[in-house]
PDB file of N, CA and C in Angstrom:
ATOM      1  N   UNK A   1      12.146  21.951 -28.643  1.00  0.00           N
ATOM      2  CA  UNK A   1      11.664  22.563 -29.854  1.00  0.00           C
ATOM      3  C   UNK A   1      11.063  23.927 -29.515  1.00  0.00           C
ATOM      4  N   UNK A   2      11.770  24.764 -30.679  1.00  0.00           N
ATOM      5  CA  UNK A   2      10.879  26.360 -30.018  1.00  0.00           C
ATOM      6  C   UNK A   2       9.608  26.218 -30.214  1.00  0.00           C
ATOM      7  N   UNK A   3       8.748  27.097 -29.532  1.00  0.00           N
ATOM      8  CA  UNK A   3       7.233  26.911 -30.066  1.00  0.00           C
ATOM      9  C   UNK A   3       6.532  28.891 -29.936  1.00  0.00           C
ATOM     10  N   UNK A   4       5.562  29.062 -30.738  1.00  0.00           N
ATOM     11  CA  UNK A   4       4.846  30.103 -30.523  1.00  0.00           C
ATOM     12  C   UNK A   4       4.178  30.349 -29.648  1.00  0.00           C
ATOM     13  N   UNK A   5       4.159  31.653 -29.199  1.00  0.00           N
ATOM     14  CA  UNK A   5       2.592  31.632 -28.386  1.00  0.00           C
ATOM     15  C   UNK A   5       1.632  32.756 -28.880  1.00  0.00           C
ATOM     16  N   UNK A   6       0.734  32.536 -28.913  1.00  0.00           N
ATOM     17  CA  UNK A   6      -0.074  33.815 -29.221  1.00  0.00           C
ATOM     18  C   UNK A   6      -0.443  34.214 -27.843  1.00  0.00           C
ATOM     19  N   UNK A   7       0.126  35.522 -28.231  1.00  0.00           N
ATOM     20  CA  UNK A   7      -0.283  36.733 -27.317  1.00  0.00           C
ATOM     21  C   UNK A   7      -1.677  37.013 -26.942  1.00  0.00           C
ATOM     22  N   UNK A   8      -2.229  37.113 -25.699  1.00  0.00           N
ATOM     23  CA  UNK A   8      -3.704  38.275 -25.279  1.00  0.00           C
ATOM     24  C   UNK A   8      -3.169  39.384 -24.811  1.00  0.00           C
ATOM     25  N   UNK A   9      -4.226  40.413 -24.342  1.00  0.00           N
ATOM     26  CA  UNK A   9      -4.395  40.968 -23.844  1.00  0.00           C
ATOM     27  C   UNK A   9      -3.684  41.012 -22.338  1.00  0.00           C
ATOM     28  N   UNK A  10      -2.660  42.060 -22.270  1.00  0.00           N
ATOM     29  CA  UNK A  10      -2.639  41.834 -20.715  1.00  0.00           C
ATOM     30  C   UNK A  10      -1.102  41.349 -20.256  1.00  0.00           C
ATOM     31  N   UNK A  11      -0.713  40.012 -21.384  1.00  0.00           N
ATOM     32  CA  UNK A  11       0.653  39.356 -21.196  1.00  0.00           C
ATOM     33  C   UNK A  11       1.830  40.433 -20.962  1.00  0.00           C
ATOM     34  N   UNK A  12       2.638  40.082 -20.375  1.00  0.00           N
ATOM     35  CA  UNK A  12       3.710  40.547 -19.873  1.00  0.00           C
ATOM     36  C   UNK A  12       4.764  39.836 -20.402  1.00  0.00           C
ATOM     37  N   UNK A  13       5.852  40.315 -20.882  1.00  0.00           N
ATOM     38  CA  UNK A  13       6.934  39.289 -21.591  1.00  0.00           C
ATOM     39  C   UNK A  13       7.721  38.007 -20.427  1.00  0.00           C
ATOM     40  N   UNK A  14       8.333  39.322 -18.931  1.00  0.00           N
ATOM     41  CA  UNK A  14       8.613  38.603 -18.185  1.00  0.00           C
ATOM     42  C   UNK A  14       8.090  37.829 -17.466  1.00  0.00           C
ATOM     43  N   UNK A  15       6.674  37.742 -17.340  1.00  0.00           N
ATOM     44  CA  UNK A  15       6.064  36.780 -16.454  1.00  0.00           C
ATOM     45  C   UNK A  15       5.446  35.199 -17.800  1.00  0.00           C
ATOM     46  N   UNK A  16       5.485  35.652 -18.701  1.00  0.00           N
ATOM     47  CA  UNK A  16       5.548  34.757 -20.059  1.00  0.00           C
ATOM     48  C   UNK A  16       6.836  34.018 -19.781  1.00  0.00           C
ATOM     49  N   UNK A  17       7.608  34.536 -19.296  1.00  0.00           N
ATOM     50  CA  UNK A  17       9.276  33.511 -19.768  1.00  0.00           C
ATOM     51  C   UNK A  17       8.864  32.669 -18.361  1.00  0.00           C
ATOM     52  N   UNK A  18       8.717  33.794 -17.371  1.00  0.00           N
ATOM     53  CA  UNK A  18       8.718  32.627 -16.275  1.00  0.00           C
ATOM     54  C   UNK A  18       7.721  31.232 -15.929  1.00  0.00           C
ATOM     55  N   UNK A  19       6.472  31.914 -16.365  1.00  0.00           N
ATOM     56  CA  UNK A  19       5.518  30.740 -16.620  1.00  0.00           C
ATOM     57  C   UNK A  19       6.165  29.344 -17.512  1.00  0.00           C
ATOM     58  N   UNK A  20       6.572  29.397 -18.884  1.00  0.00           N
ATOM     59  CA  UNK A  20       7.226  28.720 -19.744  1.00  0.00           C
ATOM     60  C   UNK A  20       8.556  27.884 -19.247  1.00  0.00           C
ATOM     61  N   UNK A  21       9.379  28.604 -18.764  1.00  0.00           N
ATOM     62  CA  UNK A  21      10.670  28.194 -18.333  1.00  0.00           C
ATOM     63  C   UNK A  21      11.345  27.753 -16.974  1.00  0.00           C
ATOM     64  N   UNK A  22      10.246  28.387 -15.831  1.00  0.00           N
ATOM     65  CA  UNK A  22      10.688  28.402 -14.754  1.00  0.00           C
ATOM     66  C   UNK A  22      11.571  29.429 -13.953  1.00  0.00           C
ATOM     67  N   UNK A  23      11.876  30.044 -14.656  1.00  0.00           N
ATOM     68  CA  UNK A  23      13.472  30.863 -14.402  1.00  0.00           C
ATOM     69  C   UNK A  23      13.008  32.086 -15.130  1.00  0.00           C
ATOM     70  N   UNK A  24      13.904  33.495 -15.002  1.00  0.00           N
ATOM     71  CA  UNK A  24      13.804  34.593 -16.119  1.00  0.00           C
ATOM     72  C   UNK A  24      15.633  34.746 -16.149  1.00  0.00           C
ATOM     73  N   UNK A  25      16.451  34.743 -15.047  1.00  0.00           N
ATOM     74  CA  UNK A  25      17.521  34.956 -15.551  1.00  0.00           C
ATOM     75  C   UNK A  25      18.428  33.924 -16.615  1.00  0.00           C
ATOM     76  N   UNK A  26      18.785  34.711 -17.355  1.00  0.00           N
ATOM     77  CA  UNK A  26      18.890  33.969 -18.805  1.00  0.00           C
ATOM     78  C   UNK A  26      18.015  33.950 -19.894  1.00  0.00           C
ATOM     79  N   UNK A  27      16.995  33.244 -19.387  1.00  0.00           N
ATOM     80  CA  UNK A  27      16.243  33.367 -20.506  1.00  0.00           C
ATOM     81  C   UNK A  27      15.104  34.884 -21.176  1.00  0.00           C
ATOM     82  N   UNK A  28      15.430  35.566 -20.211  1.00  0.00           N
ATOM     83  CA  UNK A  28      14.593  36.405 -20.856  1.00  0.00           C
ATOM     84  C   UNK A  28      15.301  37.412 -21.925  1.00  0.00           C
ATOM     85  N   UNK A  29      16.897  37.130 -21.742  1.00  0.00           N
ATOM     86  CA  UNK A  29      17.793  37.619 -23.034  1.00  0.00           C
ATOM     87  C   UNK A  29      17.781  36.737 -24.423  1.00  0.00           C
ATOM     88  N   UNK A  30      16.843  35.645 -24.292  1.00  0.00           N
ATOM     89  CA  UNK A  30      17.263  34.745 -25.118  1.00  0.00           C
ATOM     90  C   UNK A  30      16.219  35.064 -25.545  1.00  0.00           C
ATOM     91  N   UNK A  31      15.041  34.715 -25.279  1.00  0.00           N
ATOM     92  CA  UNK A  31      13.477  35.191 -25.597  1.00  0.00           C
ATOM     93  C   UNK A  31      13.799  36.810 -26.521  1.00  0.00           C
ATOM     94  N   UNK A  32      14.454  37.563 -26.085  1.00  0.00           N
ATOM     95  CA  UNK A  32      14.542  39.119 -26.599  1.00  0.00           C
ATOM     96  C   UNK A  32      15.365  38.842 -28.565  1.00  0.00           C
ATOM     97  N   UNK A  33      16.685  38.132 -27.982  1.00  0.00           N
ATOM     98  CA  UNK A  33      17.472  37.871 -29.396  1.00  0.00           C
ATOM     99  C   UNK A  33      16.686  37.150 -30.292  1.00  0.00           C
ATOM    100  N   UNK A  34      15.806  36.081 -29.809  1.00  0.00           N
ATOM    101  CA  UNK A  34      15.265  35.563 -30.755  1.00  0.00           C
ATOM    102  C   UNK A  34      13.496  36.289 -31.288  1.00  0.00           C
ATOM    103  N   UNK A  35      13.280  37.301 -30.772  1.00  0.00           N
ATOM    104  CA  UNK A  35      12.317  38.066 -30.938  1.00  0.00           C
ATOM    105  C   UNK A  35      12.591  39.498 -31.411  1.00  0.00           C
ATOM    106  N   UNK A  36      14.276  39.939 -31.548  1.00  0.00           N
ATOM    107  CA  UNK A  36      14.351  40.672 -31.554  1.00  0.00           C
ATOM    108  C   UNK A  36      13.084  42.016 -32.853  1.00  0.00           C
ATOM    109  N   UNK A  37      13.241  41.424 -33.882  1.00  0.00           N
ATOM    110  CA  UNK A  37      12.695  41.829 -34.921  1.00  0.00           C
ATOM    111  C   UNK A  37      11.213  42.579 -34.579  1.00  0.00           C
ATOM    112  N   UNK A  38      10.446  42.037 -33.458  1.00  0.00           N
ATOM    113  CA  UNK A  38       9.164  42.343 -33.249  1.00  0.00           C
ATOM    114  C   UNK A  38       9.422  43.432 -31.850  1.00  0.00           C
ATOM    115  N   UNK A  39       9.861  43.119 -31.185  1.00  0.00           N
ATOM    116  CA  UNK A  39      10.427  43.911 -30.033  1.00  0.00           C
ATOM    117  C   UNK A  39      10.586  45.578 -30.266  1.00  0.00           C
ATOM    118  N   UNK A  40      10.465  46.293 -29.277  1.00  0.00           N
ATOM    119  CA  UNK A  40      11.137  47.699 -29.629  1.00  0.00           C
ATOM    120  C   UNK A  40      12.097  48.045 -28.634  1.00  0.00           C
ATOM    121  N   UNK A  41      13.012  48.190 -28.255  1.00  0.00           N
ATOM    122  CA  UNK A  41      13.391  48.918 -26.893  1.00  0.00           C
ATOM    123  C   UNK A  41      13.652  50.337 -27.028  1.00  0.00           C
ATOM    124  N   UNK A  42      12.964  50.994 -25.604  1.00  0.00           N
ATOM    125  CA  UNK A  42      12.233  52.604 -25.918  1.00  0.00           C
ATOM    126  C   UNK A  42      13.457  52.987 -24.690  1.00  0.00           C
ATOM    127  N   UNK A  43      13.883  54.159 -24.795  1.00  0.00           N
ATOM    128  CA  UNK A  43      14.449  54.860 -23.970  1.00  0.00           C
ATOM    129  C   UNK A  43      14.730  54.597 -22.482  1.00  0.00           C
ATOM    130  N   UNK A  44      13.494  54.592 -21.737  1.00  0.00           N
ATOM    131  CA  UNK A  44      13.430  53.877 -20.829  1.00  0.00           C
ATOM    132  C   UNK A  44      14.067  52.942 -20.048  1.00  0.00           C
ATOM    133  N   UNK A  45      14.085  51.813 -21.255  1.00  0.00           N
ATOM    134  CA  UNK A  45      14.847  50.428 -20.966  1.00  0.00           C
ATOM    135  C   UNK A  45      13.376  49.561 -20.938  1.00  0.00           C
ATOM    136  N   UNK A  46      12.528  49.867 -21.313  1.00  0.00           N
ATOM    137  CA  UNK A  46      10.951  48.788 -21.200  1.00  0.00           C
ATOM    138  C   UNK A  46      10.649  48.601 -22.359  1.00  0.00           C
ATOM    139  N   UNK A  47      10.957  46.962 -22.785  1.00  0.00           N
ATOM    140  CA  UNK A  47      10.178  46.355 -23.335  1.00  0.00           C
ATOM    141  C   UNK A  47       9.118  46.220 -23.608  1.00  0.00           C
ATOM    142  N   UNK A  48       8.821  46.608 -25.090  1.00  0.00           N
ATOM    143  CA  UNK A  48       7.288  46.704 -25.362  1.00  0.00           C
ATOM    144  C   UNK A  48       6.927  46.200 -26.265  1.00  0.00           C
ATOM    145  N   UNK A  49       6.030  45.029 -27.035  1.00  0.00           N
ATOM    146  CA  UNK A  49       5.503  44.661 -27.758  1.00  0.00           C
ATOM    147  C   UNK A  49       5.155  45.493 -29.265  1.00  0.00           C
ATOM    148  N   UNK A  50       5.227  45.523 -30.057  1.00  0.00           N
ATOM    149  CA  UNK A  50       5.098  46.374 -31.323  1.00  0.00           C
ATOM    150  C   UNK A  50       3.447  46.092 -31.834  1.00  0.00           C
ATOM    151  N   UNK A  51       3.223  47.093 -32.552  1.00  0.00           N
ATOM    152  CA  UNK A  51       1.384  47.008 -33.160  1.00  0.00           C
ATOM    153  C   UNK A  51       1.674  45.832 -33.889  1.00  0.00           C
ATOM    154  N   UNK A  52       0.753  45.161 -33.664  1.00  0.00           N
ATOM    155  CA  UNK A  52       0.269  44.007 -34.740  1.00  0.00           C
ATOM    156  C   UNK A  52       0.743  42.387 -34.405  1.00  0.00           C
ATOM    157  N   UNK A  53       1.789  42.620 -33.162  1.00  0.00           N
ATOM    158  CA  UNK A  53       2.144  41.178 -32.875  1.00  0.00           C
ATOM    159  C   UNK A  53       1.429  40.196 -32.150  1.00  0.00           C
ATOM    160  N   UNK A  54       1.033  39.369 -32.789  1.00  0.00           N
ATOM    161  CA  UNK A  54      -0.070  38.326 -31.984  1.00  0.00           C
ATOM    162  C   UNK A  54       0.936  37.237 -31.416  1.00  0.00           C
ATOM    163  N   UNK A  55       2.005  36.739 -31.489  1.00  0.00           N
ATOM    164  CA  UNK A  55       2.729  35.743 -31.433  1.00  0.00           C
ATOM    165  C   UNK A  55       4.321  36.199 -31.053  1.00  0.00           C
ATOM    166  N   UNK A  56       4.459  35.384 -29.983  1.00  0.00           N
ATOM    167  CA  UNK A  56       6.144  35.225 -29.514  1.00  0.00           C
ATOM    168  C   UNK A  56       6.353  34.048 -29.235  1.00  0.00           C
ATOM    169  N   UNK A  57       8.073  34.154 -29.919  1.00  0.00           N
ATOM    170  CA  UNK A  57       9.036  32.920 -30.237  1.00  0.00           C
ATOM    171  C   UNK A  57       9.345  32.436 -28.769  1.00  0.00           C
ATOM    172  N   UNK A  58       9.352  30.860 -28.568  1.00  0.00           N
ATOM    173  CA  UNK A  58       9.403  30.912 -27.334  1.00  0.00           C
ATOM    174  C   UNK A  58      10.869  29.708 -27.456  1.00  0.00           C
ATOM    175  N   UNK A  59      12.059  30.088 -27.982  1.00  0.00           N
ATOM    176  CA  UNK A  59      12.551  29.406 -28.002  1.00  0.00           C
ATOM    177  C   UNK A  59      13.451  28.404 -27.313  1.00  0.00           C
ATOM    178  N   UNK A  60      14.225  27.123 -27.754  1.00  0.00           N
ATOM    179  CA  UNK A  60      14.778  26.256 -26.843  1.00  0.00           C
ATOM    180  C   UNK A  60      15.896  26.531 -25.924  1.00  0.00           C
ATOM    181  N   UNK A  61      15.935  26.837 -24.703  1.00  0.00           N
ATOM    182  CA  UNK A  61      16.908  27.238 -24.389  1.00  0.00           C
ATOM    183  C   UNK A  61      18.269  26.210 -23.835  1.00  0.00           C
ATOM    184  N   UNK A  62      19.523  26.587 -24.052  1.00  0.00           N
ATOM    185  CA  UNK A  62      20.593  25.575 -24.081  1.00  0.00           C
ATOM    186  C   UNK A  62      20.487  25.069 -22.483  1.00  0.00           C
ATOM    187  N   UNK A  63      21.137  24.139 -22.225  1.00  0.00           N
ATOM    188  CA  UNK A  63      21.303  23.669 -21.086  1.00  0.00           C
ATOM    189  C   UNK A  63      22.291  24.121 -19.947  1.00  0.00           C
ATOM    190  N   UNK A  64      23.336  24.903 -20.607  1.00  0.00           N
ATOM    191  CA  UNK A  64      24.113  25.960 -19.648  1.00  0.00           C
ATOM    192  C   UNK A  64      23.264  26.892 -19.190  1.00  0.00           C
ATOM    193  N   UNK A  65      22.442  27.144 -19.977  1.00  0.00           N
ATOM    194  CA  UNK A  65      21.348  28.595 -19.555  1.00  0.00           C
ATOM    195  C   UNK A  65      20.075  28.412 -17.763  1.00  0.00           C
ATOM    196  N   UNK A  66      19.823  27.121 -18.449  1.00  0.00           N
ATOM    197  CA  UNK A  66      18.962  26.429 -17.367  1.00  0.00           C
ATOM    198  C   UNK A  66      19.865  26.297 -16.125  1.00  0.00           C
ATOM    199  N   UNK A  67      20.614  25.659 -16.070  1.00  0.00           N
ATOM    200  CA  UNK A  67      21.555  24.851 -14.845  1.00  0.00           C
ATOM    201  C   UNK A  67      22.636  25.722 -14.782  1.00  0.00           C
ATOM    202  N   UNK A  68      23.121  26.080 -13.387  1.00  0.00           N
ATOM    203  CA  UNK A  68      24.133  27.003 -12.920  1.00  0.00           C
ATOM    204  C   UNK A  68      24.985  25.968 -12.226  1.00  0.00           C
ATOM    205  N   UNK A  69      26.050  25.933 -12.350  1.00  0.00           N
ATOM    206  CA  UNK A  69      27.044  25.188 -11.427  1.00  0.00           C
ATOM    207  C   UNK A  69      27.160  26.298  -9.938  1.00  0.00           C
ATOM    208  N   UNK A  70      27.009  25.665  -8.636  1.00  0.00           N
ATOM    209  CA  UNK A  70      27.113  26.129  -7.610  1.00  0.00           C
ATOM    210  C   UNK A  70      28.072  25.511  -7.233  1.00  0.00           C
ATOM    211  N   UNK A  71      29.564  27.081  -6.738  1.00  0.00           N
ATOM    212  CA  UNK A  71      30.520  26.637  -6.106  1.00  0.00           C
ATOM    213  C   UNK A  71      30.449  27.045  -4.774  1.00  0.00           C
ATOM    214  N   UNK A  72      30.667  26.100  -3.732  1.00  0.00           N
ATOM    215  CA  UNK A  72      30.438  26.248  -2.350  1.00  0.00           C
ATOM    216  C   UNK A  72      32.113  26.344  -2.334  1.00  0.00           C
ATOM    217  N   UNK A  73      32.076  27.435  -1.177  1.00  0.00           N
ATOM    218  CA  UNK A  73      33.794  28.489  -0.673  1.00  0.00           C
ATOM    219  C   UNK A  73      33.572  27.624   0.827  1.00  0.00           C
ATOM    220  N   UNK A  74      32.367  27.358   1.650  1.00  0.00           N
ATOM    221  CA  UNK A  74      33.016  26.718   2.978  1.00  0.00           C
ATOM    222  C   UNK A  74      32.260  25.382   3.143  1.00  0.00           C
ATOM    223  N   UNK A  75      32.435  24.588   3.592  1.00  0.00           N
ATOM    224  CA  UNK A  75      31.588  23.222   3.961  1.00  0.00           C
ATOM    225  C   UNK A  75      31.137  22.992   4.982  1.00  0.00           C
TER     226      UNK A  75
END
């Protein structure tokens, strides 16, 4: 189930996904689409929080996203 979080002072988006999820690859594109609306992306390429947002969507992420199939080439 997705859940909110309210934001402090200080939070970082990517260290938010990783705390939550374990992982950032993957999910921190998923965290972005489903936040997109509050989000800004600035020139840069850095993610920045917009005035007034107390709360990010922290939503469910699929199970392909979590788990990578590892193909081993030698044994």
């Amino acid at each position: 189930m997705a859940k909110l979080y309210r934001l402090k002072d200080g939070d970082e988006i990517d260290a938010l996904i990783y705390e939550e999820y374990g992982f950032t690859a993957g999910a921190f594109e998923e965290v972005l689409r489903a936040n997109q609306k509050i989000l800004g992306l600035f020139p840069r390429g850095r993610y920045e929080l917009g005035q007034g947002v107390d709360y990010l969507l922290l939503p469910d992420l699929k199970q392909a996203t979590q788990k990578k199939k590892i193909v081993r080439l030698f044994t």
